[in-house]
PDB file of N, CA and C in Angstrom:
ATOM      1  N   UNK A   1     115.306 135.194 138.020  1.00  0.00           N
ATOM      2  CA  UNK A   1     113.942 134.908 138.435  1.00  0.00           C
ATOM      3  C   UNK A   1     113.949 134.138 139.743  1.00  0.00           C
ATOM      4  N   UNK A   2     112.669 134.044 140.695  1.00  0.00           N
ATOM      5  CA  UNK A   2     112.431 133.565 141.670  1.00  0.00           C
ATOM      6  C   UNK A   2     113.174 131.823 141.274  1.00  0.00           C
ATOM      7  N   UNK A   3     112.805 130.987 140.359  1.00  0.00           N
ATOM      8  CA  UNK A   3     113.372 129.631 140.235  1.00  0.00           C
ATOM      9  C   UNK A   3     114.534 129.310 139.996  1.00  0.00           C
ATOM     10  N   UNK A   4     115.022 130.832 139.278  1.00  0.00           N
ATOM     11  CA  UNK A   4     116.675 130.383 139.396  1.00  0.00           C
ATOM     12  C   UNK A   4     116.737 130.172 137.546  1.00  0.00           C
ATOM     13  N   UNK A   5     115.510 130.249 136.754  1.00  0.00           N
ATOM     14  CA  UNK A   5     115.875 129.379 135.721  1.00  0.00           C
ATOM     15  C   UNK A   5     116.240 130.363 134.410  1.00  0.00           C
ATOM     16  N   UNK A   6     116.071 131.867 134.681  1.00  0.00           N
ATOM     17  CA  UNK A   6     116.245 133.187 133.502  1.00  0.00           C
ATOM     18  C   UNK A   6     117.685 133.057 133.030  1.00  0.00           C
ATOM     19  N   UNK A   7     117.640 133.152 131.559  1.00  0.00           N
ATOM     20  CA  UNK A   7     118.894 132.748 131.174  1.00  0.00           C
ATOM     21  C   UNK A   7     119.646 134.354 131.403  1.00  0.00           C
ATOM     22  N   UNK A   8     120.956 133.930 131.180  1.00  0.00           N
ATOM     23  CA  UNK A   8     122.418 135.386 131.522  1.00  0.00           C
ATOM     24  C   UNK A   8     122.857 135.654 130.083  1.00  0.00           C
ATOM     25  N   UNK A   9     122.273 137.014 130.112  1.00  0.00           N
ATOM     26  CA  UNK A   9     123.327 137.497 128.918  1.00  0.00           C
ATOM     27  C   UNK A   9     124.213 138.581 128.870  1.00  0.00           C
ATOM     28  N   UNK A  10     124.187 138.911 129.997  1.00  0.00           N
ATOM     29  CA  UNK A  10     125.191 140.645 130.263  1.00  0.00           C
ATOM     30  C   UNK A  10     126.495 139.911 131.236  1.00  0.00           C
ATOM     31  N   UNK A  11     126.787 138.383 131.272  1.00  0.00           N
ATOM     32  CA  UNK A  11     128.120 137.847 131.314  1.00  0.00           C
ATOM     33  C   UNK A  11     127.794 136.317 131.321  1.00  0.00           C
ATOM     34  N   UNK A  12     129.301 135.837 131.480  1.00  0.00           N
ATOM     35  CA  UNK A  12     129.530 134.831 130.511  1.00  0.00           C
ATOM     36  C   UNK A  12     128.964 133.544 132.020  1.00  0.00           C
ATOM     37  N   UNK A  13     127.576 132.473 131.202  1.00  0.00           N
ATOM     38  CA  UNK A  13     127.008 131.788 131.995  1.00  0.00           C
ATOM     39  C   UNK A  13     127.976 130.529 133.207  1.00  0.00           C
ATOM     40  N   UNK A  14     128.991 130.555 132.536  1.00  0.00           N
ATOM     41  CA  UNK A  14     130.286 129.905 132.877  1.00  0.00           C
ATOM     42  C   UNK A  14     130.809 130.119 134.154  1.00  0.00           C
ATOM     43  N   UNK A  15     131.972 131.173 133.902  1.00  0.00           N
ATOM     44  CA  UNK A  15     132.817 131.900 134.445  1.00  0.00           C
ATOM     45  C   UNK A  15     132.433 132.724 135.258  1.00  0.00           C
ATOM     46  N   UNK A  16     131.390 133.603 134.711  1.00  0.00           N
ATOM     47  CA  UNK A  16     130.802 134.764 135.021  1.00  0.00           C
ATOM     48  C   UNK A  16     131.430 135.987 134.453  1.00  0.00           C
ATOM     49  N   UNK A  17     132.601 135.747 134.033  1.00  0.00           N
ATOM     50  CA  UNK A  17     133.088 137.536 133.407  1.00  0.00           C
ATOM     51  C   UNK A  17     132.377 138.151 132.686  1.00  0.00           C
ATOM     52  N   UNK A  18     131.902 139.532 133.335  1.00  0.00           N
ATOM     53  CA  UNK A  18     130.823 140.494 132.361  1.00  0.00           C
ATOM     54  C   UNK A  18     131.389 140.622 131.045  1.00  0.00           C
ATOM     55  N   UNK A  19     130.433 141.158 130.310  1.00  0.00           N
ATOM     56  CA  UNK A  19     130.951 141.833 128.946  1.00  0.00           C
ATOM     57  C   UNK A  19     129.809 141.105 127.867  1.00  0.00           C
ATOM     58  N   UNK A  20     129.987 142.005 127.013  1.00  0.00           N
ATOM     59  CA  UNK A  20     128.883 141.218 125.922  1.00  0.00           C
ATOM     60  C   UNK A  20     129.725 139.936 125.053  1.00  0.00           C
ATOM     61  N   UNK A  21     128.989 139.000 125.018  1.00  0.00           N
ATOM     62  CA  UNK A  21     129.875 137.543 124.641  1.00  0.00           C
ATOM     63  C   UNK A  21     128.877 136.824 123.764  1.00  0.00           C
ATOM     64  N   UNK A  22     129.583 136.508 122.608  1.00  0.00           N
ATOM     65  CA  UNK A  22     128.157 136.108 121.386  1.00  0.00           C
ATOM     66  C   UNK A  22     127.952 134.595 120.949  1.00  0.00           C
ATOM     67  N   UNK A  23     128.283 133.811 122.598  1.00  0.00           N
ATOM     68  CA  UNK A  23     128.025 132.408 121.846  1.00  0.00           C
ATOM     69  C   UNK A  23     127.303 132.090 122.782  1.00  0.00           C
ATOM     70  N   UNK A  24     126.001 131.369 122.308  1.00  0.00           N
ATOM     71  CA  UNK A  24     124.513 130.994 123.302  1.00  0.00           C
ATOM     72  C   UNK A  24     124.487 129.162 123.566  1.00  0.00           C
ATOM     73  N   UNK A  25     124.532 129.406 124.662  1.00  0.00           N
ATOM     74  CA  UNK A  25     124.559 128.058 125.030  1.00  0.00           C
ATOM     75  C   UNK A  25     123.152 127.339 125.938  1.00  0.00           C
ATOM     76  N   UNK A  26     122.174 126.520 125.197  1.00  0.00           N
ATOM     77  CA  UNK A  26     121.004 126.716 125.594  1.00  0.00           C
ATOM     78  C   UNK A  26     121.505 125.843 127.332  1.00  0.00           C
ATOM     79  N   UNK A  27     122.449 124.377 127.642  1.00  0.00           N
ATOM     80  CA  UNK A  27     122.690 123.987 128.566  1.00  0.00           C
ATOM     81  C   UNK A  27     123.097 124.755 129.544  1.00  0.00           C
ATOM     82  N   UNK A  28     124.184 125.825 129.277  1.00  0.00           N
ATOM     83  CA  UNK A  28     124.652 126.476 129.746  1.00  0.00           C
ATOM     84  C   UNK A  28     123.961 127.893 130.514  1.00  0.00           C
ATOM     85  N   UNK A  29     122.999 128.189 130.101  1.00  0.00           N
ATOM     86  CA  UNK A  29     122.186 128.834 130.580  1.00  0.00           C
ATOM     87  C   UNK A  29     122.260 130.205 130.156  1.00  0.00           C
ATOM     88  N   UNK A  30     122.610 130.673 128.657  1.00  0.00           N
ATOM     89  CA  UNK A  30     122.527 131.787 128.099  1.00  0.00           C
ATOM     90  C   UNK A  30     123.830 132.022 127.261  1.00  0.00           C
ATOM     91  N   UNK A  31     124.711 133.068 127.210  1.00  0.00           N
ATOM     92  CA  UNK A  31     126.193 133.390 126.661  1.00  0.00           C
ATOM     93  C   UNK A  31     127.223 133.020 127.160  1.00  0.00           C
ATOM     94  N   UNK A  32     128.540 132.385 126.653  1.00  0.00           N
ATOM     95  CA  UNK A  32     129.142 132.135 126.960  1.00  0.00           C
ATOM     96  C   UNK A  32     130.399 132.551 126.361  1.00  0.00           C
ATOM     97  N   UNK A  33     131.688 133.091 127.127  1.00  0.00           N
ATOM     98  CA  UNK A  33     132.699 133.500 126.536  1.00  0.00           C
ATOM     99  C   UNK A  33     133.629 132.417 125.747  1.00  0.00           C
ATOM    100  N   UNK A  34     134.260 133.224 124.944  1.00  0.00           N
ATOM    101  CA  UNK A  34     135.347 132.828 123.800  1.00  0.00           C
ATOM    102  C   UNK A  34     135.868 130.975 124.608  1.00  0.00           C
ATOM    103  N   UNK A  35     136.327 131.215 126.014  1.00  0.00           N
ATOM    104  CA  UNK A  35     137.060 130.401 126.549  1.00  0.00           C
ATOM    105  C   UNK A  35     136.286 129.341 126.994  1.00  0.00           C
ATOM    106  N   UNK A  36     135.061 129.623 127.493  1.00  0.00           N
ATOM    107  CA  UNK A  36     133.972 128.399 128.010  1.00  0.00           C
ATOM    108  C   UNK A  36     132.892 128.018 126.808  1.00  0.00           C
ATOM    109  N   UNK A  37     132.774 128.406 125.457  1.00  0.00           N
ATOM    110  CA  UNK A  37     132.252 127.836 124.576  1.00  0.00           C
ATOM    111  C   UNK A  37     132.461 126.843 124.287  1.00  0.00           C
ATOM    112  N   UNK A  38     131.473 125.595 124.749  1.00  0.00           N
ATOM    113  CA  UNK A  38     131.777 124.324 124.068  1.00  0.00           C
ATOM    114  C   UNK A  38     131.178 124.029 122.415  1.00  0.00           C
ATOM    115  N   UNK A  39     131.782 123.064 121.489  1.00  0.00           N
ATOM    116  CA  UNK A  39     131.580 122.918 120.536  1.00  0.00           C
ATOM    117  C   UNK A  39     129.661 123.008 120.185  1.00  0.00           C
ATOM    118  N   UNK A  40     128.883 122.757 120.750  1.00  0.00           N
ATOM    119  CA  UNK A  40     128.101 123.205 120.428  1.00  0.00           C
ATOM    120  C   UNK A  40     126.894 124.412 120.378  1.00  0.00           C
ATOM    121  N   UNK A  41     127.823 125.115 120.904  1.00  0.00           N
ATOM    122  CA  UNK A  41     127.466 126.651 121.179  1.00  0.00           C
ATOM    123  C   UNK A  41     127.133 127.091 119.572  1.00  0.00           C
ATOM    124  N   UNK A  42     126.111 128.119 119.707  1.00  0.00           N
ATOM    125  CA  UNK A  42     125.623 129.048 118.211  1.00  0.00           C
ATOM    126  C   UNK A  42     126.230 130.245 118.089  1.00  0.00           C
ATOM    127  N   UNK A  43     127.014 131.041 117.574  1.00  0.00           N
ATOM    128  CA  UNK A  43     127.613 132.269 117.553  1.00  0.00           C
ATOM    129  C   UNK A  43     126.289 133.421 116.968  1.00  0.00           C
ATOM    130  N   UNK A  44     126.106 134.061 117.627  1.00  0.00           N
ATOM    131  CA  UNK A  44     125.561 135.053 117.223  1.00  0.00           C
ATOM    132  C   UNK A  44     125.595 136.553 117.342  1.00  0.00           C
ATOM    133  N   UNK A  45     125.316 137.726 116.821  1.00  0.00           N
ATOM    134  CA  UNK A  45     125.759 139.077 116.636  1.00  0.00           C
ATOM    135  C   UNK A  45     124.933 139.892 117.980  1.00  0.00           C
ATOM    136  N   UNK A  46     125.910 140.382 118.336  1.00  0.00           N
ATOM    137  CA  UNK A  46     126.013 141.522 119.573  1.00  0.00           C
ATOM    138  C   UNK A  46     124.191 142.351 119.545  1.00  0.00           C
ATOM    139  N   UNK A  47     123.370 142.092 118.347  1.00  0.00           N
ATOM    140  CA  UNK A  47     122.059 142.257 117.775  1.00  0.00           C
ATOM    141  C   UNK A  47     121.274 141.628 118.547  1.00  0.00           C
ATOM    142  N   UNK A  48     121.438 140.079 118.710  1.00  0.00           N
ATOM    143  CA  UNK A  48     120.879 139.281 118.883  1.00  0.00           C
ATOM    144  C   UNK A  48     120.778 138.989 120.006  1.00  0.00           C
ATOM    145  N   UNK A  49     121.757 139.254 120.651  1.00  0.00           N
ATOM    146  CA  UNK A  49     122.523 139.302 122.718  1.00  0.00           C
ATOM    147  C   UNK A  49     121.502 140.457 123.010  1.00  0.00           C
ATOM    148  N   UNK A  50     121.513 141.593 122.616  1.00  0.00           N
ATOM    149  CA  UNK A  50     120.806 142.931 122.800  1.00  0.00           C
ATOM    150  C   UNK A  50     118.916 142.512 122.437  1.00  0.00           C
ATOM    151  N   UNK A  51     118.624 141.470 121.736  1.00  0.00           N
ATOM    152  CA  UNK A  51     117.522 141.460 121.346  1.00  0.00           C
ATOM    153  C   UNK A  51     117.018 140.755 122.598  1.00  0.00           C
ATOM    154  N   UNK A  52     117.879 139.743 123.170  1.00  0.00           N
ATOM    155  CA  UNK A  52     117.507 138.690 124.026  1.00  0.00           C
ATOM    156  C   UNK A  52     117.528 139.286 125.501  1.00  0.00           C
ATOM    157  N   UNK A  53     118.042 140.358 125.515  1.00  0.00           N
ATOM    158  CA  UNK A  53     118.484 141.521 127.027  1.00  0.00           C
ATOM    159  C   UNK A  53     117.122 142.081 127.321  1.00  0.00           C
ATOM    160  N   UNK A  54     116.812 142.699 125.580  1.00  0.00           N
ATOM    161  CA  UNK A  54     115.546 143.643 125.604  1.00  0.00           C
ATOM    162  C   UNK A  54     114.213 142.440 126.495  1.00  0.00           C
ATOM    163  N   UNK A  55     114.236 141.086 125.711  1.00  0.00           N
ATOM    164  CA  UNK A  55     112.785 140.163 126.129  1.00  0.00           C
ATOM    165  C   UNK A  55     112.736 139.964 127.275  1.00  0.00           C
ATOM    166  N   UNK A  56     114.046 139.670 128.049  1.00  0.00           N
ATOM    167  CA  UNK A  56     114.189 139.299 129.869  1.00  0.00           C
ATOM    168  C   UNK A  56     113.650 140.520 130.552  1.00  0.00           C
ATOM    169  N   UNK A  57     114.028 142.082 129.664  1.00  0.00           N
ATOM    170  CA  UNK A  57     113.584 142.850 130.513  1.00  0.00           C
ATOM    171  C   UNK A  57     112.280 143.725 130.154  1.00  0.00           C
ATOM    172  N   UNK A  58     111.477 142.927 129.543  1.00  0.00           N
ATOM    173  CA  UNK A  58     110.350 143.553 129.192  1.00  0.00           C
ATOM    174  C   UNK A  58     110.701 144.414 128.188  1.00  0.00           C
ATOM    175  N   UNK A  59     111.787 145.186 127.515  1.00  0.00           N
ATOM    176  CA  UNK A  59     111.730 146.555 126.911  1.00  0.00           C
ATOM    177  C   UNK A  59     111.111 146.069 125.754  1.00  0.00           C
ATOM    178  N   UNK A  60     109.998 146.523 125.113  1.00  0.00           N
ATOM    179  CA  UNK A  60     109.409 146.257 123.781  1.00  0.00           C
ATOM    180  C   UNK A  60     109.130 147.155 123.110  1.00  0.00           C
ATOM    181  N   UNK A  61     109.517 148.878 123.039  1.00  0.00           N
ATOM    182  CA  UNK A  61     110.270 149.312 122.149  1.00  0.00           C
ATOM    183  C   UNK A  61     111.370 148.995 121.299  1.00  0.00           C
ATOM    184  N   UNK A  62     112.031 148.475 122.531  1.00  0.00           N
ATOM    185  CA  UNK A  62     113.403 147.923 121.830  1.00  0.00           C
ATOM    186  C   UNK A  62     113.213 146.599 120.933  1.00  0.00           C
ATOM    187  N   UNK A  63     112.051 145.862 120.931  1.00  0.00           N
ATOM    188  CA  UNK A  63     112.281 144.236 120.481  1.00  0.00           C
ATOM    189  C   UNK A  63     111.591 144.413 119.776  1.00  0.00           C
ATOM    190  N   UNK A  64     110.211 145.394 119.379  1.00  0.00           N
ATOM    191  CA  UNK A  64     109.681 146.036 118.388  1.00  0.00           C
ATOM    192  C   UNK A  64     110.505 146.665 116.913  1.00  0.00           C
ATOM    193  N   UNK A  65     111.719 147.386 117.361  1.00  0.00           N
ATOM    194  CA  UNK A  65     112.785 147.577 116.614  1.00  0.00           C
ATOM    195  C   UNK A  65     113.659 146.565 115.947  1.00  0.00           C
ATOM    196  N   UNK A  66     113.364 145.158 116.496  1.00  0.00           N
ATOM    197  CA  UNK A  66     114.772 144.690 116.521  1.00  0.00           C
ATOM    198  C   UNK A  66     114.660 144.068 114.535  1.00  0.00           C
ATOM    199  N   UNK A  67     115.766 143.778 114.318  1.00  0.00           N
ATOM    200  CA  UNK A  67     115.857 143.431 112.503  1.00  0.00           C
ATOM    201  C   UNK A  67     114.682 141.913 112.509  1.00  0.00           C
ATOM    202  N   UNK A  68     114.237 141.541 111.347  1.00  0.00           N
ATOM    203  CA  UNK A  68     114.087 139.988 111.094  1.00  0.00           C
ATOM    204  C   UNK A  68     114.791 138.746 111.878  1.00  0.00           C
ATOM    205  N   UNK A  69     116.144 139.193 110.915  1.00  0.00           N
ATOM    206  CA  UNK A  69     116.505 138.355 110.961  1.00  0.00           C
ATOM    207  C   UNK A  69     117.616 137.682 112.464  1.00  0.00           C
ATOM    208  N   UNK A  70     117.487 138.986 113.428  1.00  0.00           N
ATOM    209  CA  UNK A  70     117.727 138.349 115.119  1.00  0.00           C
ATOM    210  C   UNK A  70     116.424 137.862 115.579  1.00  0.00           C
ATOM    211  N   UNK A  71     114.991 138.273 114.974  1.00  0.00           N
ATOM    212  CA  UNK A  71     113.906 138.409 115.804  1.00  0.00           C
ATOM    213  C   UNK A  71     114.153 136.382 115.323  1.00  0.00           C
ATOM    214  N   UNK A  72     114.425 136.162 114.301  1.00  0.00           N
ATOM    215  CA  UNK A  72     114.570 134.536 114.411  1.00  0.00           C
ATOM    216  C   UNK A  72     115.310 133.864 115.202  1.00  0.00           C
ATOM    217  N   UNK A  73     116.609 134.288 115.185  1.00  0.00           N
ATOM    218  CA  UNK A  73     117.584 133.575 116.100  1.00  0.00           C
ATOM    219  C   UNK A  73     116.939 133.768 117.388  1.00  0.00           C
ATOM    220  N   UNK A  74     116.639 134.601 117.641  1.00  0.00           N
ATOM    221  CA  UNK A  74     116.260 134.734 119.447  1.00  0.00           C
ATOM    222  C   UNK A  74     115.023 133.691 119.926  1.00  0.00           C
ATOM    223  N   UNK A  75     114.336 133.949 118.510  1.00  0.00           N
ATOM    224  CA  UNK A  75     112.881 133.315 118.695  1.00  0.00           C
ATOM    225  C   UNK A  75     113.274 131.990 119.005  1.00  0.00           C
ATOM    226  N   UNK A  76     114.242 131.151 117.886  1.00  0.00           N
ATOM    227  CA  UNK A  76     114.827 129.867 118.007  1.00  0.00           C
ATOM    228  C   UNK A  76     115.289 129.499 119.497  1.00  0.00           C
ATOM    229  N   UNK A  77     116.464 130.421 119.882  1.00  0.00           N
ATOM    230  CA  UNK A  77     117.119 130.128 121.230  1.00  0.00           C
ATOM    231  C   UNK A  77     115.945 129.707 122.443  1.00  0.00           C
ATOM    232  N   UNK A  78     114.704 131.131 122.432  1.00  0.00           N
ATOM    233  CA  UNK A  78     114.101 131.123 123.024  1.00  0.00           C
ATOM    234  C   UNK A  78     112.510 129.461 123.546  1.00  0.00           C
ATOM    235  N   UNK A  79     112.730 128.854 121.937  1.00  0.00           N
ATOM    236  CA  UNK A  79     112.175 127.881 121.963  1.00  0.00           C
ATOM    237  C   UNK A  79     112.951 126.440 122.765  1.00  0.00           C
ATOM    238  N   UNK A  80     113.971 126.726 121.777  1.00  0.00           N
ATOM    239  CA  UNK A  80     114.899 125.983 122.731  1.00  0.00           C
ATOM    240  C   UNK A  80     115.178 125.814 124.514  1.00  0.00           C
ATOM    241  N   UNK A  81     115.113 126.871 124.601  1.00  0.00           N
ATOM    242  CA  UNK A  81     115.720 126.911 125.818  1.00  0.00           C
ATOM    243  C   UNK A  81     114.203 126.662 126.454  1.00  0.00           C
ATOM    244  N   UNK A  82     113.070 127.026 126.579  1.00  0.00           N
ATOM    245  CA  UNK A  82     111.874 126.368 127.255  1.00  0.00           C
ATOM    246  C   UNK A  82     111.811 125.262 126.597  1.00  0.00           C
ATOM    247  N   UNK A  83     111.985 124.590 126.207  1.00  0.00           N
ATOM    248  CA  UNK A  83     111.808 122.848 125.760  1.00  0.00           C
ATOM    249  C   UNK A  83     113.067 122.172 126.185  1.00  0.00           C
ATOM    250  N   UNK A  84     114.277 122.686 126.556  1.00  0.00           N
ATOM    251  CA  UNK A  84     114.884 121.993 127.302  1.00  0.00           C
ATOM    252  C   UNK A  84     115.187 122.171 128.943  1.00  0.00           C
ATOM    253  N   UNK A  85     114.583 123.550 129.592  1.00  0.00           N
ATOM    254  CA  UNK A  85     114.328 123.782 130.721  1.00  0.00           C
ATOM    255  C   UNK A  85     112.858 122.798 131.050  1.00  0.00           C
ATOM    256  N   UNK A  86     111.539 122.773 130.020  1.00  0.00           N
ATOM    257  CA  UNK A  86     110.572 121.786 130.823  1.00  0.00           C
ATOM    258  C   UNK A  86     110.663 120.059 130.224  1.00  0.00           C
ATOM    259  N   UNK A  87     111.886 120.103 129.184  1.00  0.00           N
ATOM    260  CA  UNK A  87     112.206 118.573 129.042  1.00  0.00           C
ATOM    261  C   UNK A  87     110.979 117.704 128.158  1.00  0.00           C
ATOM    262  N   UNK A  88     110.445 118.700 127.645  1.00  0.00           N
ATOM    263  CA  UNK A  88     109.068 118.306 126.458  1.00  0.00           C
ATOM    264  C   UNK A  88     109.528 119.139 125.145  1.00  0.00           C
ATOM    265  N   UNK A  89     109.152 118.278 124.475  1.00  0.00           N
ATOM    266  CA  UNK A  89     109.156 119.128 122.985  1.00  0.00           C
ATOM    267  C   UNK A  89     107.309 119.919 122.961  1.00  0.00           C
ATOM    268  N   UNK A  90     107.520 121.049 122.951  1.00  0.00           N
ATOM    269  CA  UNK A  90     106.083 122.005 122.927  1.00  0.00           C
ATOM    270  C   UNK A  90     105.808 121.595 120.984  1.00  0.00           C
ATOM    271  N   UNK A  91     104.717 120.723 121.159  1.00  0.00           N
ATOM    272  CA  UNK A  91     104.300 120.592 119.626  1.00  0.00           C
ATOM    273  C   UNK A  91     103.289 122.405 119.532  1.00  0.00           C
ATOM    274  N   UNK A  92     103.134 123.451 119.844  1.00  0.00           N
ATOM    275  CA  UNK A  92     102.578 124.778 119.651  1.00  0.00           C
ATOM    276  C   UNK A  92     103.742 125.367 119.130  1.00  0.00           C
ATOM    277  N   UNK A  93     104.692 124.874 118.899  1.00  0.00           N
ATOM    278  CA  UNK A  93     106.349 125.918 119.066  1.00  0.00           C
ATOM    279  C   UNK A  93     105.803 125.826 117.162  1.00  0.00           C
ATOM    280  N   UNK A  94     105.597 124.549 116.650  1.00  0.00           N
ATOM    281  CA  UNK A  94     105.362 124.018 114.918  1.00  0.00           C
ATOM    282  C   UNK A  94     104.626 125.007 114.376  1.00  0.00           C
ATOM    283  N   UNK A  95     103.094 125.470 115.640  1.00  0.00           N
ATOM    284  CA  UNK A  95     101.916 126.040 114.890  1.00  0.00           C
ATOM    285  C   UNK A  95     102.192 127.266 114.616  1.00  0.00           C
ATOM    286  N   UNK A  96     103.402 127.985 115.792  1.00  0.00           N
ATOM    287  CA  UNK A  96     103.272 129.110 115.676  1.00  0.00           C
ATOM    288  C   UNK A  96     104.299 129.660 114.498  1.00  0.00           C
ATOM    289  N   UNK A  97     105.320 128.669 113.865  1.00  0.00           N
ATOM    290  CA  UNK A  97     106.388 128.753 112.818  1.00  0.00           C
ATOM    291  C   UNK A  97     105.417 128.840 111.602  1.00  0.00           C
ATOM    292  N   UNK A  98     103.987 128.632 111.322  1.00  0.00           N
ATOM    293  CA  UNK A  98     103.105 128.422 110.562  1.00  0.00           C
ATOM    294  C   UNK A  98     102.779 130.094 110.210  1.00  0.00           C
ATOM    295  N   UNK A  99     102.568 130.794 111.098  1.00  0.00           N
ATOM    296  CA  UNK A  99     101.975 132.084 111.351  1.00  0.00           C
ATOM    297  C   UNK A  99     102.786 133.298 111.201  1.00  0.00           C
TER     298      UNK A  99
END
């Protein structure tokens, strides 16, 4: 994106070596490989990398498809990662876990 701030998931936020890599690092700025995963990285399924590819690029066929249970993990990452990119906890992130 124009600010610089869209997270990387088609290589590793680190290093940079392409390839699909399944540990999300919200500091780090998206996936990170086997070797630059720090201990608090989330491991998640090649599903979930693909779910998070589809939202950056608009495809919503594809995110329409995607299972439950990535549409959570992503949803999570995705909260995360805007509450620690604007440095506020979004109290709307609660209302919408309601719904």
């Amino acid at each position: 994106t124009v600010a610089g701030w869209a997270p990387r998931f088609s290589e590793c936020s680190r290093c940079g070596i392409d390839g699909t890599h399944n540990w999300l690092s919200v500091p780090m700025g998206g996936v990170v490989c086997n070797d630059c995963a720090p201990p608090q990285t989330t491991y998640v399924t090649d599903g979930v990398v693909t779910l998070l590819e589809a939202l950056l690029a608009g495809d919503w066929p594809k995110v329409d498809q995607a299972q439950s249970g990535h549409t959570r993990q992503a949803t999570s990452f995705v909260a995360e990662y805007l509450q620690y990119h604007l440095e506020k906890n979004l109290q709307s992130l609660s209302v919408m876990d309601q719904g």
